[in-house]
Protein backbone atom coordinates (compact mmCIF):
# COMPACT_ATOMS: atom_id res chain seq x y z
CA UNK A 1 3.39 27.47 10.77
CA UNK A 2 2.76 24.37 12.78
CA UNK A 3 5.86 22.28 11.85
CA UNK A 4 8.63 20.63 12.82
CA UNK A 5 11.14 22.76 10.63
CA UNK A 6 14.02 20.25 10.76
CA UNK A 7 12.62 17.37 9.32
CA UNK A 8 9.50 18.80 6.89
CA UNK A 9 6.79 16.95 8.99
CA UNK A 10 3.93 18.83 10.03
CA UNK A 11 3.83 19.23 13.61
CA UNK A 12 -0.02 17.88 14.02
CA UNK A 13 2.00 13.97 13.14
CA UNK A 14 4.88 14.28 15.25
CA UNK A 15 5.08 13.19 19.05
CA UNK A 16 5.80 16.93 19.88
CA UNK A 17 1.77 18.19 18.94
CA UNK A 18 0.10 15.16 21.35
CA UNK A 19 1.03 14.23 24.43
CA UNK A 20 -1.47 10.84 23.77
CA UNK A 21 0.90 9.62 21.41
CA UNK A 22 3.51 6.83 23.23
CA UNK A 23 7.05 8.13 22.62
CA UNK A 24 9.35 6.51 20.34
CA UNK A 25 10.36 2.89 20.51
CA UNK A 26 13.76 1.53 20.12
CA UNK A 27 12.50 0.61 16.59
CA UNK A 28 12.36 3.88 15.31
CA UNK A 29 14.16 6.78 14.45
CA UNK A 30 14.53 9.17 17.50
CA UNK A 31 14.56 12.71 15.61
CA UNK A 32 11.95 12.18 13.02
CA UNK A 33 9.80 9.11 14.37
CA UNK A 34 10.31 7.26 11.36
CA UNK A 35 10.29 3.69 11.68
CA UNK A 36 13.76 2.71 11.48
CA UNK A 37 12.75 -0.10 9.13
CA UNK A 38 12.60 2.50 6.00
CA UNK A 39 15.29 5.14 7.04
CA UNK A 40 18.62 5.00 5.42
CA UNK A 41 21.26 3.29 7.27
CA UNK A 42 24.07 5.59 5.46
CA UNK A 43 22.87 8.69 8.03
CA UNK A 44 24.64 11.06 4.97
CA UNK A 45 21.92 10.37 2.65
CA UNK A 46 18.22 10.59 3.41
CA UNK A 47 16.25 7.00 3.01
CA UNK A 48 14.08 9.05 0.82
CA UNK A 49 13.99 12.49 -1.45
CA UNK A 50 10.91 14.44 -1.30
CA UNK A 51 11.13 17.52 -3.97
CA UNK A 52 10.21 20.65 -3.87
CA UNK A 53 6.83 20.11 -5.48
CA UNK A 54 6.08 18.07 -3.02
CA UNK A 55 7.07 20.05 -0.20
CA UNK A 56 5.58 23.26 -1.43
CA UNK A 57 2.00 21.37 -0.30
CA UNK A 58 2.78 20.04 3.13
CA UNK A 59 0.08 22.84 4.49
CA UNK A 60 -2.53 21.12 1.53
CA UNK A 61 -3.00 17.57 0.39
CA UNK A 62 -0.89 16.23 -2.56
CA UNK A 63 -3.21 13.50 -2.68
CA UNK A 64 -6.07 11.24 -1.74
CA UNK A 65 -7.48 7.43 -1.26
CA UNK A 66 -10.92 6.20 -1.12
CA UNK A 67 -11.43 2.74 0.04
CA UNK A 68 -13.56 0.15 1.92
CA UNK A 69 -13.28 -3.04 3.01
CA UNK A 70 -15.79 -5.26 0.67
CA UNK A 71 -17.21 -8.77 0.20
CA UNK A 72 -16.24 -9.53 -3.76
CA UNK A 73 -17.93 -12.62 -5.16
CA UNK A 74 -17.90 -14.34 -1.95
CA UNK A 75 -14.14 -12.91 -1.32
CA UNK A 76 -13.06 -10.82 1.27
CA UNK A 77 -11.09 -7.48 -0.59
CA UNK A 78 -10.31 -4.24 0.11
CA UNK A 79 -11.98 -2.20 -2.82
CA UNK A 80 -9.84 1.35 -3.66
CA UNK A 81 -12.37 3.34 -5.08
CA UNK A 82 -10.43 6.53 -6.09
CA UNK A 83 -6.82 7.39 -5.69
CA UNK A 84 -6.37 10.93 -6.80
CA UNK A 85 -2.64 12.68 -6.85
CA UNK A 86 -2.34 16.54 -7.72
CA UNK A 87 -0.89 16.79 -10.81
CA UNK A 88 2.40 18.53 -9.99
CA UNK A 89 3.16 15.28 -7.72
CA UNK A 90 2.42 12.90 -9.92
CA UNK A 91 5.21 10.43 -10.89
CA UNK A 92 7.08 10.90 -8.51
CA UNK A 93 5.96 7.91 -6.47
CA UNK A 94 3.31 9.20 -4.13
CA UNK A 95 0.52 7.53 -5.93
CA UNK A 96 3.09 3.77 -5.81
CA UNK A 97 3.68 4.66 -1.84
CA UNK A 98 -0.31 5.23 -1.05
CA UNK A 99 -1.09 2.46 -2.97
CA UNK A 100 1.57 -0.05 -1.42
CA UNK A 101 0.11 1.38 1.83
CA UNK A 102 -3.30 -0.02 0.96
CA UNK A 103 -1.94 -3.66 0.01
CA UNK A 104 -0.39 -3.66 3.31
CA UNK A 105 -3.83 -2.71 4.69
CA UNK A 106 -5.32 -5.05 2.99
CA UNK A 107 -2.73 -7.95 3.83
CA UNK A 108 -3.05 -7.18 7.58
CA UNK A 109 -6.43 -7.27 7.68
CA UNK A 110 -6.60 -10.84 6.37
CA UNK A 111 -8.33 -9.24 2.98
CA UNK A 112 -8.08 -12.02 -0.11
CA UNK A 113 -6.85 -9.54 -2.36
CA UNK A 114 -6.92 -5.60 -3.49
CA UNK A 115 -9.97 -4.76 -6.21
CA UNK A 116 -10.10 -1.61 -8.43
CA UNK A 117 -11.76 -0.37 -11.58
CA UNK A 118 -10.24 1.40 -14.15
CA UNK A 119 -11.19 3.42 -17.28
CA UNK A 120 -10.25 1.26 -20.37
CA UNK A 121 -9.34 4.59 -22.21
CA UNK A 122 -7.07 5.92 -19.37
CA UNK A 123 -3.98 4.53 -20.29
CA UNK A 124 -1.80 6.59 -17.77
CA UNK A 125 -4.04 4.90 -15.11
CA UNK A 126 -4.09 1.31 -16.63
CA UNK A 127 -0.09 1.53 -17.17
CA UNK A 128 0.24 2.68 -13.50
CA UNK A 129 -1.28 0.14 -12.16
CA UNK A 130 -0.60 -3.00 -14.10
CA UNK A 131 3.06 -2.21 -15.27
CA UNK A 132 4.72 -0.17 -12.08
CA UNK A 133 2.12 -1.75 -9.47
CA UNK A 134 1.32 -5.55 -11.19
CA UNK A 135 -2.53 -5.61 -11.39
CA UNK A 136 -3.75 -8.27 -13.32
CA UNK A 137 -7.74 -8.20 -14.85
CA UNK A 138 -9.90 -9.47 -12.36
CA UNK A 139 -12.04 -12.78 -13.48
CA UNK A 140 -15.13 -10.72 -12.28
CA UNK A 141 -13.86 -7.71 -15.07
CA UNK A 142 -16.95 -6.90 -17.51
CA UNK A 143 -14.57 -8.45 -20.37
CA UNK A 144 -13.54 -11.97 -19.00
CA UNK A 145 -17.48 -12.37 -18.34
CA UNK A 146 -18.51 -12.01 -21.68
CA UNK A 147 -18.79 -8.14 -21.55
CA UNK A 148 -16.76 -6.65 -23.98
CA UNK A 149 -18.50 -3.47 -24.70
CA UNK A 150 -18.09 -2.22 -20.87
CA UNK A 151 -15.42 0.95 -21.12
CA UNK A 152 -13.72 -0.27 -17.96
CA UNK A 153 -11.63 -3.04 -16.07
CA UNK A 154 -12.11 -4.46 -12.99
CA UNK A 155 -8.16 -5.12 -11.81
CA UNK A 156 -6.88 -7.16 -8.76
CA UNK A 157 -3.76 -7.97 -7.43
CA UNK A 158 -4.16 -10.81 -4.65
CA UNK A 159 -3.03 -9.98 -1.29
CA UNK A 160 -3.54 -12.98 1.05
CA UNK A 161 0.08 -15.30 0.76
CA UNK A 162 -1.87 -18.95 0.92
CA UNK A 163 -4.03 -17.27 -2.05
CA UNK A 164 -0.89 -16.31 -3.82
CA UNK A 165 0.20 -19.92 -3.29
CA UNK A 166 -2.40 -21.88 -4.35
CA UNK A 167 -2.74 -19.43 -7.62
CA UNK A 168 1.01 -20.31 -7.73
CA UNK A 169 0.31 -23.79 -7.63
CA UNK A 170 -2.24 -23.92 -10.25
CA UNK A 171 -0.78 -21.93 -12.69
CA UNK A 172 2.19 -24.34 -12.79
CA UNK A 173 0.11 -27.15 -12.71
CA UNK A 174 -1.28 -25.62 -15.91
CA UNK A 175 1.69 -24.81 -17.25
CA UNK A 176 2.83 -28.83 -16.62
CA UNK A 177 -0.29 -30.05 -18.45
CA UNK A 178 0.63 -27.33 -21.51
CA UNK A 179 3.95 -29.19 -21.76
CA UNK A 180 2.87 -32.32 -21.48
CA UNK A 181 0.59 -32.16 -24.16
CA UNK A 182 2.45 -29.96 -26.41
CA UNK A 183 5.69 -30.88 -26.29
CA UNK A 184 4.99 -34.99 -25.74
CA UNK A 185 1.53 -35.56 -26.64
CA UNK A 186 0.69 -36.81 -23.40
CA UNK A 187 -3.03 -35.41 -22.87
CA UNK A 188 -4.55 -35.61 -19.59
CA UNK A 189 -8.25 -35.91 -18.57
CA UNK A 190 -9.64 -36.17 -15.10
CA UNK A 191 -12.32 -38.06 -14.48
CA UNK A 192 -14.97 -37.44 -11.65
């Protein structure tokens, strides 16, 4: 086959298949041109343990992302469309690693936040991605607008650190108010 036998990685990503490809910087990992950022610094253990499922379909894909950069109700996202993971690779954190991938996408290209939509009945799906991953419901979801017969979510998990802030900000500020009234009966109004 066409692969770099010592390290799993097929040959056609390695620096040994294209000569285009600028050698390794002092950043990386020499022998597997790995960024050193993510590699182990113990060099007994490997920064990372892909099994034997996995392996077994380095000459096929184990999985697959579908996404586009997207104007949202006025809001720049990056919209993930489909993210499929054959079955025998499934929790084992390929689907978590793609997907981390794509909110790095999306926070490098200045995107407000990541948008997806999700069967309500698909519980695997809606566990994966709001429990392991920390979607929330998106405000434009079919059941925050008055929808609740739709059989899907709209989730989002924002992306853009001065969004995150001033989401941050408000949220406390709500929280404040909350206690304020509750727990002193001290009720605010603004006034325009």
């Amino acid at each position: 086959t066409n692969q770099s036998d010592e390290n799993k990685i097929p040959a056609s990503i390695t620096n040994e298949s294209d000569e285009n490809i600028p050698p390794t910087t002092t950043n990386q990992s020499v022998e597997n041109n790995i960024p050193a950022s993510i590699t182990n610094t113990n060099q007994s253990e490997p920064a990372y343990h892909v099994d034997n499922a996995i392996e077994d379909h380095v000459e096929e894909p184990i999985a697959f992302v579908h996404f586009r950069f997207d104007i949202d109700n006025d809001m720049e996202v990056l919209y993930c469309y489909e993210l499929q993971v054959a079955t025998e690779c499934q929790n084992r954190g390929v689907g978590k690693l793609i997907m981390q991938t794509v909110e790095l996408l999306s926070m490098h290209s200045k995107m407000k936040k990541c948008v997806l939509t999700v069967f309500k009945h698909n519980a695997g799906a809606q566990r994966f991605y709001r429990n392991r991953l920390g979607y929330i419901v998106d405000e434009s979801s079919p059941g925050r607008c008055g929808n609740h017969d739709a059989d899907y979510d709209i989730l989002s998990k924002v992306t853009d650190i001065d969004l995150k802030r001033k989401i941050i900000q408000e949220r406390d500020f709500r929280e404040l108010l909350n206690t304020l009234q509750r727990d002193h009966g001290i009720n605010v109004r603004f006034i325009k």
